[in-house]
C-alpha atoms as a PDB file:
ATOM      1  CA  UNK A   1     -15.188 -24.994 -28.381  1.00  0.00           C
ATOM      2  CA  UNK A   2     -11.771 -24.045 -29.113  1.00  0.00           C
ATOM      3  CA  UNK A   3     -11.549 -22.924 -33.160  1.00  0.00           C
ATOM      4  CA  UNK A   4      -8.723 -25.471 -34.852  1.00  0.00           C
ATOM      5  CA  UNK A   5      -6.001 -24.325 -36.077  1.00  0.00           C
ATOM      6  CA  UNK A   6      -4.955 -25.978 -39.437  1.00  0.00           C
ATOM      7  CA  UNK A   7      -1.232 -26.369 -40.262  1.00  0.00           C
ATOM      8  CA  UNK A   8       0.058 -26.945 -43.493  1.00  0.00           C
ATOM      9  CA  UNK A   9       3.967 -27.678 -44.219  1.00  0.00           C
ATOM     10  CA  UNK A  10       4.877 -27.285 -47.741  1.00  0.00           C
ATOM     11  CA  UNK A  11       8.013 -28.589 -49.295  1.00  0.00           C
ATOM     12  CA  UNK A  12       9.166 -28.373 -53.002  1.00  0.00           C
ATOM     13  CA  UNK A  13       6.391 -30.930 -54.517  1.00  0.00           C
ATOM     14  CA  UNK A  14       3.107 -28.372 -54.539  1.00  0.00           C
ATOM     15  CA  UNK A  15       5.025 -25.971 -56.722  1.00  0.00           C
ATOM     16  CA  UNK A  16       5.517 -28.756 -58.854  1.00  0.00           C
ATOM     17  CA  UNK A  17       2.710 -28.027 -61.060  1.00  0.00           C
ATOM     18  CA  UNK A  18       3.786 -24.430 -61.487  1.00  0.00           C
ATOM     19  CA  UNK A  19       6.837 -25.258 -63.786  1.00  0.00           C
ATOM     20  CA  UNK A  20       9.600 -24.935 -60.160  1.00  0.00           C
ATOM     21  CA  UNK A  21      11.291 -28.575 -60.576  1.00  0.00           C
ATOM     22  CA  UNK A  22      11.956 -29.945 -56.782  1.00  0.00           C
ATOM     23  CA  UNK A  23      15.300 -30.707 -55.374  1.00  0.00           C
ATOM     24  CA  UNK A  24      15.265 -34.626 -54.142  1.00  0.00           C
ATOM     25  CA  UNK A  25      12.490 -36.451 -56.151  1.00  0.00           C
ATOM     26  CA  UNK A  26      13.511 -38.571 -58.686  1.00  0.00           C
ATOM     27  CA  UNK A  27      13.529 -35.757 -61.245  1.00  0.00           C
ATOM     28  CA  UNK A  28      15.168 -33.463 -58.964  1.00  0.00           C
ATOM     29  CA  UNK A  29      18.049 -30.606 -59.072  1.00  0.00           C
ATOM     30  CA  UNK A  30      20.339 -32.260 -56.930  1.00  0.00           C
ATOM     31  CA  UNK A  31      19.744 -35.942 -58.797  1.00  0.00           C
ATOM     32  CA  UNK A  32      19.838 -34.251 -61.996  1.00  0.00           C
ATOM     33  CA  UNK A  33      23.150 -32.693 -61.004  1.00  0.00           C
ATOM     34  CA  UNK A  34      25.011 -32.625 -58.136  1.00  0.00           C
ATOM     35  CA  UNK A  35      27.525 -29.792 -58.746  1.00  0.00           C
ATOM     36  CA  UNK A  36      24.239 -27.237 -58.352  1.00  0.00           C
ATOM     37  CA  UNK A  37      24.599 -27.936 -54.443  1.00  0.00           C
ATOM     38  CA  UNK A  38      27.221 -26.132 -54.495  1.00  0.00           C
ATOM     39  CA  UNK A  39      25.879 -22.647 -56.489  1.00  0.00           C
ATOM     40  CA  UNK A  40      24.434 -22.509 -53.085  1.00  0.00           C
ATOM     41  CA  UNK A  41      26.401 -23.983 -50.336  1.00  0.00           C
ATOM     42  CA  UNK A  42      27.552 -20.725 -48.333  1.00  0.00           C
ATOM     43  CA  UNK A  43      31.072 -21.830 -47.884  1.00  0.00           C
ATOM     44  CA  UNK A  44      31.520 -22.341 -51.252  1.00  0.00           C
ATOM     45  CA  UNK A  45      29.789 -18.901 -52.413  1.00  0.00           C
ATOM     46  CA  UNK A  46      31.716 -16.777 -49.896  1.00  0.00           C
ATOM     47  CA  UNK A  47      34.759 -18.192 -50.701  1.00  0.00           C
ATOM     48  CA  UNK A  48      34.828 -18.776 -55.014  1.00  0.00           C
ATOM     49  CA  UNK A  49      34.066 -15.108 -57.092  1.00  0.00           C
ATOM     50  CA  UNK A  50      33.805 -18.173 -60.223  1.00  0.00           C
ATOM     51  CA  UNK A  51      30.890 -19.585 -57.829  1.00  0.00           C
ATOM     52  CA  UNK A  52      29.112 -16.772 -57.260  1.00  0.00           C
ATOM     53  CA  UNK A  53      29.215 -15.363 -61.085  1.00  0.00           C
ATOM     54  CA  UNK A  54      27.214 -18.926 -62.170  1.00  0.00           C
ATOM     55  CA  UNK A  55      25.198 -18.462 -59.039  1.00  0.00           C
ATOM     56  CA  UNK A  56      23.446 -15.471 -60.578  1.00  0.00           C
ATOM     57  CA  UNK A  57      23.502 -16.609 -63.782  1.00  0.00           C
ATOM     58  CA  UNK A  58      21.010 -19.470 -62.231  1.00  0.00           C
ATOM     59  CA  UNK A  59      18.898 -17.077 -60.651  1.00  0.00           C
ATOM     60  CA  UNK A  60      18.462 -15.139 -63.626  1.00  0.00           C
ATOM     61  CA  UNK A  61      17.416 -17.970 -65.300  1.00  0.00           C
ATOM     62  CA  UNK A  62      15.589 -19.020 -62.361  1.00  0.00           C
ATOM     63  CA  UNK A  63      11.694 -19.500 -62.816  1.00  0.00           C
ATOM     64  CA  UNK A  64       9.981 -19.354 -59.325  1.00  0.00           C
ATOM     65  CA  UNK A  65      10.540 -15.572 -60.093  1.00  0.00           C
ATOM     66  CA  UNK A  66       8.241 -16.145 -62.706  1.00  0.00           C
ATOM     67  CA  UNK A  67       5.905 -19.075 -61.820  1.00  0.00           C
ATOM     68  CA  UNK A  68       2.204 -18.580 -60.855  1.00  0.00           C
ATOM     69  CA  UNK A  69       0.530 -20.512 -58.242  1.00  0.00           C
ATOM     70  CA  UNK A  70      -1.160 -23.568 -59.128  1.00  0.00           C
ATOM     71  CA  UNK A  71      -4.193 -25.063 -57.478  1.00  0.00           C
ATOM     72  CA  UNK A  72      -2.691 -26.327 -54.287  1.00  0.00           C
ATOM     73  CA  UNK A  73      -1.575 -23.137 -53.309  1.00  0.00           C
ATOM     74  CA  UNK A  74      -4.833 -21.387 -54.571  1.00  0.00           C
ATOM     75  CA  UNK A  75      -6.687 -24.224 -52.101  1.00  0.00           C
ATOM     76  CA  UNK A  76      -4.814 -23.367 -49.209  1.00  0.00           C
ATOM     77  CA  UNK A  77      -5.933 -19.781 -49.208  1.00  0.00           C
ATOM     78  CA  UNK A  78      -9.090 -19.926 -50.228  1.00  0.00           C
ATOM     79  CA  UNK A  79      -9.407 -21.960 -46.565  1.00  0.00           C
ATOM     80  CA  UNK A  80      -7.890 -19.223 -44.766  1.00  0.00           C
ATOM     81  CA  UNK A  81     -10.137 -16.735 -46.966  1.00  0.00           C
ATOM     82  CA  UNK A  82     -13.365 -19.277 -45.607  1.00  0.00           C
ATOM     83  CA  UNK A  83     -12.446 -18.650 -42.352  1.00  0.00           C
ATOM     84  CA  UNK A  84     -10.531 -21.146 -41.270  1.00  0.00           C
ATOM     85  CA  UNK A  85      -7.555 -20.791 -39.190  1.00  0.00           C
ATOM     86  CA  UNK A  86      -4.354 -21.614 -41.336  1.00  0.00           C
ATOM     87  CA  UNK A  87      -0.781 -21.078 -40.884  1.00  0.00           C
ATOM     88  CA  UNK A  88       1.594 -22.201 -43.597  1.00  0.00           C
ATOM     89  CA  UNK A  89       4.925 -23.156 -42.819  1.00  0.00           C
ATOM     90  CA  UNK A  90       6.648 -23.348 -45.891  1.00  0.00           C
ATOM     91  CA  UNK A  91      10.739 -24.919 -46.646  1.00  0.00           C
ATOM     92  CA  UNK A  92       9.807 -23.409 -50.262  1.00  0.00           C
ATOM     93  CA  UNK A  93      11.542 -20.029 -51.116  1.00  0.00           C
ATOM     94  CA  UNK A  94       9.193 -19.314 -54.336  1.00  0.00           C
ATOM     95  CA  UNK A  95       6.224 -17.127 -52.831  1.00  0.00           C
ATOM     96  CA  UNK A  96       4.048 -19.205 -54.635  1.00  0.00           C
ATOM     97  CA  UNK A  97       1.804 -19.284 -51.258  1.00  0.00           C
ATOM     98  CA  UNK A  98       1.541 -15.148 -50.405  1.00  0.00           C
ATOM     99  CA  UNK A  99       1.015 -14.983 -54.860  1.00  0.00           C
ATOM    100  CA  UNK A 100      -2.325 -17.270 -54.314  1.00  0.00           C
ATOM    101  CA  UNK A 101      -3.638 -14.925 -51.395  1.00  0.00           C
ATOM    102  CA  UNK A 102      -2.583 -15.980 -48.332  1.00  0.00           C
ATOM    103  CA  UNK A 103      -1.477 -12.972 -46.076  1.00  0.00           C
ATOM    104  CA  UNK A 104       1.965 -12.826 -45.875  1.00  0.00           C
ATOM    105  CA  UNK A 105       1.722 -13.008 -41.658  1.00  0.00           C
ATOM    106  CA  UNK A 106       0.444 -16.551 -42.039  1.00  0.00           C
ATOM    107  CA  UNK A 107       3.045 -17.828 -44.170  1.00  0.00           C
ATOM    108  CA  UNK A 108       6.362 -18.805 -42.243  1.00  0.00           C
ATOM    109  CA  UNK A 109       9.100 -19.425 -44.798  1.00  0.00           C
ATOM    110  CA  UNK A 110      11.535 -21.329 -43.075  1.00  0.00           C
ATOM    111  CA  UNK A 111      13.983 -21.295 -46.052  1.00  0.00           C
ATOM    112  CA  UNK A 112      13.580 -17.523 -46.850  1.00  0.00           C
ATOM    113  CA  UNK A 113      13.486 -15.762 -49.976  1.00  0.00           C
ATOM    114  CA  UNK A 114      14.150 -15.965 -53.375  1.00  0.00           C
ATOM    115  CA  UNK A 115      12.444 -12.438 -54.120  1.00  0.00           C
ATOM    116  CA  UNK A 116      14.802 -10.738 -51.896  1.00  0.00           C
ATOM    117  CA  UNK A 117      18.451 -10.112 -51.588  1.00  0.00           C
ATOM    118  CA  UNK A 118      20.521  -9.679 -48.523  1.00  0.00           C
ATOM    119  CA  UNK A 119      23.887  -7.745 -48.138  1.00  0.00           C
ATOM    120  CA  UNK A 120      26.146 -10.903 -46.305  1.00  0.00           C
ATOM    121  CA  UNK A 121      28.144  -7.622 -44.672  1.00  0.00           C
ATOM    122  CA  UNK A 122      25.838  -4.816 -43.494  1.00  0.00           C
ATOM    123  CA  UNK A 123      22.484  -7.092 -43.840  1.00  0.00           C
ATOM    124  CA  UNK A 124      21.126  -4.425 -45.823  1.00  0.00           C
ATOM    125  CA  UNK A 125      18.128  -6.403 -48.162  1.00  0.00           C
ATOM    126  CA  UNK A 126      16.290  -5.441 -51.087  1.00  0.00           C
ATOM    127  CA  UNK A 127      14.792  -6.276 -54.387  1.00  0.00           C
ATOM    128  CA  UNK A 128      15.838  -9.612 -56.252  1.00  0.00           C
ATOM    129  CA  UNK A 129      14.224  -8.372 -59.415  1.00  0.00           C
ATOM    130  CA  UNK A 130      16.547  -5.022 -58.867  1.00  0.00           C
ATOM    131  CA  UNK A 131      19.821  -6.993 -58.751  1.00  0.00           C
ATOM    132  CA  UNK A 132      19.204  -9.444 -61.505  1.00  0.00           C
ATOM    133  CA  UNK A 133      18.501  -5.946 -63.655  1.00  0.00           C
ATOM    134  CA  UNK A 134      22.429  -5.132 -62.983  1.00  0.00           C
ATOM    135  CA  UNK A 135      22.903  -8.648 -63.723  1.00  0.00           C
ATOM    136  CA  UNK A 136      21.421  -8.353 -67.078  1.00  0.00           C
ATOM    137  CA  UNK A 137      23.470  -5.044 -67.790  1.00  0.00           C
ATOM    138  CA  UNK A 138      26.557  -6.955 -67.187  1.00  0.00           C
ATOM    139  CA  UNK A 139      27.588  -7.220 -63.436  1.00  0.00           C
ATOM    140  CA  UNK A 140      29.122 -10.867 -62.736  1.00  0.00           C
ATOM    141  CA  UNK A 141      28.979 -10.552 -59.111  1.00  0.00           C
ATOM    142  CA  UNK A 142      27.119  -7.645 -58.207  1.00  0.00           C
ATOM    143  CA  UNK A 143      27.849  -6.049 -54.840  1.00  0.00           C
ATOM    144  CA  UNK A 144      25.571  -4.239 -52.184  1.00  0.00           C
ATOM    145  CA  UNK A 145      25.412  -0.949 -53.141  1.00  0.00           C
ATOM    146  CA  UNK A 146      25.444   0.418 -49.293  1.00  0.00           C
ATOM    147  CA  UNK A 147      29.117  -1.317 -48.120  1.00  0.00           C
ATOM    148  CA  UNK A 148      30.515  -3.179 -51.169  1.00  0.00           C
ATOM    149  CA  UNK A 149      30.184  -6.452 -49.686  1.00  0.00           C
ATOM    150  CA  UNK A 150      28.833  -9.555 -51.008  1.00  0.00           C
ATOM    151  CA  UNK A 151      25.121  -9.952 -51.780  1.00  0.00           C
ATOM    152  CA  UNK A 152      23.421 -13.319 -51.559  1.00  0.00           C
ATOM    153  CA  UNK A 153      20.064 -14.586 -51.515  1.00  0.00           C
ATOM    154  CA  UNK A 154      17.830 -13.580 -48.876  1.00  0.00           C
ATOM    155  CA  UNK A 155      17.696 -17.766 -49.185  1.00  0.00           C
ATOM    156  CA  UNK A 156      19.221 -19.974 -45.817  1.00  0.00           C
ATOM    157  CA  UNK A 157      21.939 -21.640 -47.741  1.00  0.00           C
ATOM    158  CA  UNK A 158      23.493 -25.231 -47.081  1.00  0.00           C
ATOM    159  CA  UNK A 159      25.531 -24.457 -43.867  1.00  0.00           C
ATOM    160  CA  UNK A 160      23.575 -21.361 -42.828  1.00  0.00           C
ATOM    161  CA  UNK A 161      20.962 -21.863 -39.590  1.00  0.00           C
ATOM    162  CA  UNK A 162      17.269 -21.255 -40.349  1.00  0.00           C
ATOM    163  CA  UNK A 163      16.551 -18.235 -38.285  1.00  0.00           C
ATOM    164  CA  UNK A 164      15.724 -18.977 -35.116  1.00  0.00           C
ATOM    165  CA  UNK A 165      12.579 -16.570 -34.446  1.00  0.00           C
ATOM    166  CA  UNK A 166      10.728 -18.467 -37.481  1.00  0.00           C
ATOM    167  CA  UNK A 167      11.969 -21.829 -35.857  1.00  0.00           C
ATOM    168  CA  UNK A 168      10.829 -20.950 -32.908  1.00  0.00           C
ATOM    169  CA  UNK A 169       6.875 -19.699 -34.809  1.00  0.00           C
ATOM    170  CA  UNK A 170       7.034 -23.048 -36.704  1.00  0.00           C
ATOM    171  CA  UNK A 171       7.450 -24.944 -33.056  1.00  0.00           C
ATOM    172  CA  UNK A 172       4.467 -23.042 -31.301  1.00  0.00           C
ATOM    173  CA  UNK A 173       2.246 -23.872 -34.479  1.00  0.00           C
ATOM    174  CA  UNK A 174       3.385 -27.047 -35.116  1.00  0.00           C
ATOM    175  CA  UNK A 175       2.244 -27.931 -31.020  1.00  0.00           C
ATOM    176  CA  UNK A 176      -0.722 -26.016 -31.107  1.00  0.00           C
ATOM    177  CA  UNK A 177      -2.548 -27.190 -34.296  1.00  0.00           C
ATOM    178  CA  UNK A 178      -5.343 -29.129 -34.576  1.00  0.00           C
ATOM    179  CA  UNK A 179      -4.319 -30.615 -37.964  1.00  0.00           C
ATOM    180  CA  UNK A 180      -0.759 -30.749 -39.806  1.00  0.00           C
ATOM    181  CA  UNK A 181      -0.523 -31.565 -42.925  1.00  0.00           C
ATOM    182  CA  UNK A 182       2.643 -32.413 -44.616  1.00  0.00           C
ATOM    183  CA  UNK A 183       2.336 -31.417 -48.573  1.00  0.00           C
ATOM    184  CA  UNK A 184       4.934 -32.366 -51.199  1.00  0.00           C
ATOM    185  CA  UNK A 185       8.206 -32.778 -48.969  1.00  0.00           C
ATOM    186  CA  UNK A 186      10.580 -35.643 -48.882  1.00  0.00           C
ATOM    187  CA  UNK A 187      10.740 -35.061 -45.123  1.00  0.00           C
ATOM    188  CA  UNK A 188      13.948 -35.827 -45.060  1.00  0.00           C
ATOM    189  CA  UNK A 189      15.464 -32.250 -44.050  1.00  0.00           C
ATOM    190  CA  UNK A 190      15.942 -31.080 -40.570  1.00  0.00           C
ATOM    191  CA  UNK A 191      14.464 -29.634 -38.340  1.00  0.00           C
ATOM    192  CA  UNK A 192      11.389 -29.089 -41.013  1.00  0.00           C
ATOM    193  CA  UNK A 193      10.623 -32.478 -40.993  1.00  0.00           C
ATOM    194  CA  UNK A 194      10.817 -32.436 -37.375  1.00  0.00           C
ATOM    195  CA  UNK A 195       7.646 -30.470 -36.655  1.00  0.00           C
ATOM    196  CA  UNK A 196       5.732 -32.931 -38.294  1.00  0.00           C
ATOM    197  CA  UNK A 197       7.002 -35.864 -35.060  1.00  0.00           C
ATOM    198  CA  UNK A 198       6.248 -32.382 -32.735  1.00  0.00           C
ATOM    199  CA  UNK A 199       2.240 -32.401 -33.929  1.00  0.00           C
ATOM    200  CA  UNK A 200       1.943 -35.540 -33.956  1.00  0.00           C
ATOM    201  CA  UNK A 201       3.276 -35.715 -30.536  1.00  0.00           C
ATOM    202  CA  UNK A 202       0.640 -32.874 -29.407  1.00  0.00           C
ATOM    203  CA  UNK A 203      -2.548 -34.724 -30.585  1.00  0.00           C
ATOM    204  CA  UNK A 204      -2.463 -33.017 -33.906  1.00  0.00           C
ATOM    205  CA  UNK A 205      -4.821 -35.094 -36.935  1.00  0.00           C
ATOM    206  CA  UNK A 206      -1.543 -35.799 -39.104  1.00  0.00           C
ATOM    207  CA  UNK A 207      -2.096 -35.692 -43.215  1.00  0.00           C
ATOM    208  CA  UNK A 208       0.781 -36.579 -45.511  1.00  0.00           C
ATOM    209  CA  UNK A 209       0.195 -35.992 -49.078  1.00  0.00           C
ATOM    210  CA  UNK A 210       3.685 -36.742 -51.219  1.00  0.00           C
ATOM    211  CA  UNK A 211       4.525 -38.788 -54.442  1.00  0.00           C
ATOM    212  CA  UNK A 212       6.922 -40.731 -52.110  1.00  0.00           C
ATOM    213  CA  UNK A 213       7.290 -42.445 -48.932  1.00  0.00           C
ATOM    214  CA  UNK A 214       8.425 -40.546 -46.770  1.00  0.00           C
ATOM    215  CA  UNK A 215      10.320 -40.817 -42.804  1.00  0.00           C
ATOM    216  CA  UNK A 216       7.282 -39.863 -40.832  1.00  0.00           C
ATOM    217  CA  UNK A 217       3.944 -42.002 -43.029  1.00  0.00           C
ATOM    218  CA  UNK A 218       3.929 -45.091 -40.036  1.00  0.00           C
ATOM    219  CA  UNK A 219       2.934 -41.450 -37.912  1.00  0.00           C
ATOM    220  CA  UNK A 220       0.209 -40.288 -40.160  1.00  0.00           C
ATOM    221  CA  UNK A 221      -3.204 -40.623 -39.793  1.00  0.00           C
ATOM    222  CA  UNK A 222      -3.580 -40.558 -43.560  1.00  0.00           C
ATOM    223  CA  UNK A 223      -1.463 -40.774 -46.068  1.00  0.00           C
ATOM    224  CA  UNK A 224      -2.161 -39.942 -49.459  1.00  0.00           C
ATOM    225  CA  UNK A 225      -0.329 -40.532 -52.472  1.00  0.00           C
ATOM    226  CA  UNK A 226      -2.473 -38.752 -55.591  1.00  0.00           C
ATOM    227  CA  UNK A 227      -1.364 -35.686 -57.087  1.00  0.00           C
ATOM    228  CA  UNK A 228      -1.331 -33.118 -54.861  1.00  0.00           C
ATOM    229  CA  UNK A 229      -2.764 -30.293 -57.274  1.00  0.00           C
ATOM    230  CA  UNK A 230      -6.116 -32.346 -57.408  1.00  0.00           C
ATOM    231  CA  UNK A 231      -5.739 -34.301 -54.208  1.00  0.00           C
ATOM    232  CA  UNK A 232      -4.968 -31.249 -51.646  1.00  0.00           C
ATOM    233  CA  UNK A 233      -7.944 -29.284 -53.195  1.00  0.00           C
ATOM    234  CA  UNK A 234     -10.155 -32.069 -52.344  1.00  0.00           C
ATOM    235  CA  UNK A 235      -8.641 -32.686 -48.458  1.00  0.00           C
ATOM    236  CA  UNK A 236      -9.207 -28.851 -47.789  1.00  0.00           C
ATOM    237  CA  UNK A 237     -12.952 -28.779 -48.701  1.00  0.00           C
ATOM    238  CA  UNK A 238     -13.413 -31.230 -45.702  1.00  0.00           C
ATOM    239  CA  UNK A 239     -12.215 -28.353 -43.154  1.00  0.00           C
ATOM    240  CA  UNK A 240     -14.904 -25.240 -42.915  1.00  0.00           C
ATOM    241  CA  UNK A 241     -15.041 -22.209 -40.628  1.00  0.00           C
ATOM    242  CA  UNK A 242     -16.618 -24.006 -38.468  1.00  0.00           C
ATOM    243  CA  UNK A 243     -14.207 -27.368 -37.860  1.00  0.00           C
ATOM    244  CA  UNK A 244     -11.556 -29.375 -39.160  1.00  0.00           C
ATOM    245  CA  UNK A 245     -11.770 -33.369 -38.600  1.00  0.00           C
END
């Protein structure tokens, strides 16, 4: 029998519960103001010193850098740890789900980064925690050390492409899984939210679990509305090493 392979897409909701607020809930970022879309919009931080001075000055304060993972991530890889095949493909850029245990191969973060910074000229990435140092002693708009030229996020921005090679990971699992589940995303973002219409489309068992409706529930097999700290803990403990239903 062939082992199943359990997918699990996580969007801003399951790092809810570790203090990182989410972006288009009620309570979100972008609700809670709009102006933060642009901090990191690529246009606008290439083009605006004034932009990219407050940009840091929100990732300093930022505190996935200094969240813990919570029981939803902590369930996920203690599945993988059973046994189990799991891949995570993640939109969330905290590191919440590698933190909790689960080997960093297995975790496709189709957003990027936040721990790690990328040189927008030469490419050249390193150390988040490093850069907001020389933002603490002072620099506005510090620049890569290697070539002088403008250092970002190692985050895909509002009008950046998601690199392709993840994509193209996310795709593969997303048709060869034997369930998806969909975990704390609005499902409203492409082509994330697309992968969940690809397993479906494959004969994956498709799981939603999200405070709100979302595009894709009529496609679910089950959709599940409790918290998702308690609730996803109790879904995985129905998949073992030796099958997923």
């Amino acid at each position: 029998m062939t082992k199943p392979l359990v997918a699990v897409l996580s969007g801003a909701g399951i790092s809810t519960d570790s203090g990182i607020p989410d972006y288009r809930g009620p309570n979100g970022l972008w609700r809670q103001d709009p102006q933060a879309e642009k901090l990191v919009t690529y246009e606008y931080y290439m083009g605006d010193p004034e932009i990219r001075r407050r940009s840091w000055q929100l990732r300093r304060r930022n505190r996935a850098l200094h969240a813990e993972p919570n029981a939803a991530h902590r369930a996920v890889a203690e599945l993988e740890k059973s046994g189990t095949t799991v891949r995570v493909i993640t939109q969330n850029v905290d590191g919440l789900h590698q933190l909790a245990g689960m080997p960093a191969r297995k975790v496709l973060e189709l957003h990027g980064s936040a721990r790690s910074v990328v040189c927008t000229g030469c490419r050249k990435r390193g150390s988040m925690e490093d850069v907001l140092t020389r933002v603490e002693a002072g620099e506005v708009d510090p620049a890569c050390l290697e070539c002088g030229g403008i250092l970002k996020s190692a985050t895909v921005m509002f009008g950046e492409r998601l690199d392709p090679a993840v994509l193209g990971q996310a795709l593969a699992i997303s048709k060869a899984c034997t369930v998806f589940l969909a975990v704390g995303s609005s499902l409203q973002v492409q082509p994330a939210a697309g992968l969940v219409g690809v397993a479906a489309d494959h004969g994956a068992h498709l799981i939603i679990v999200n405070a709100e409706p979302t595009p894709y529930d009529e496609l679910a097999d089950e959709v599940v509305r409790e918290p998702i700290g308690t609730a996803l803990p109790a879904l995985l403990n129905r998949f073992s090493a030796d099958g997923a239903s």
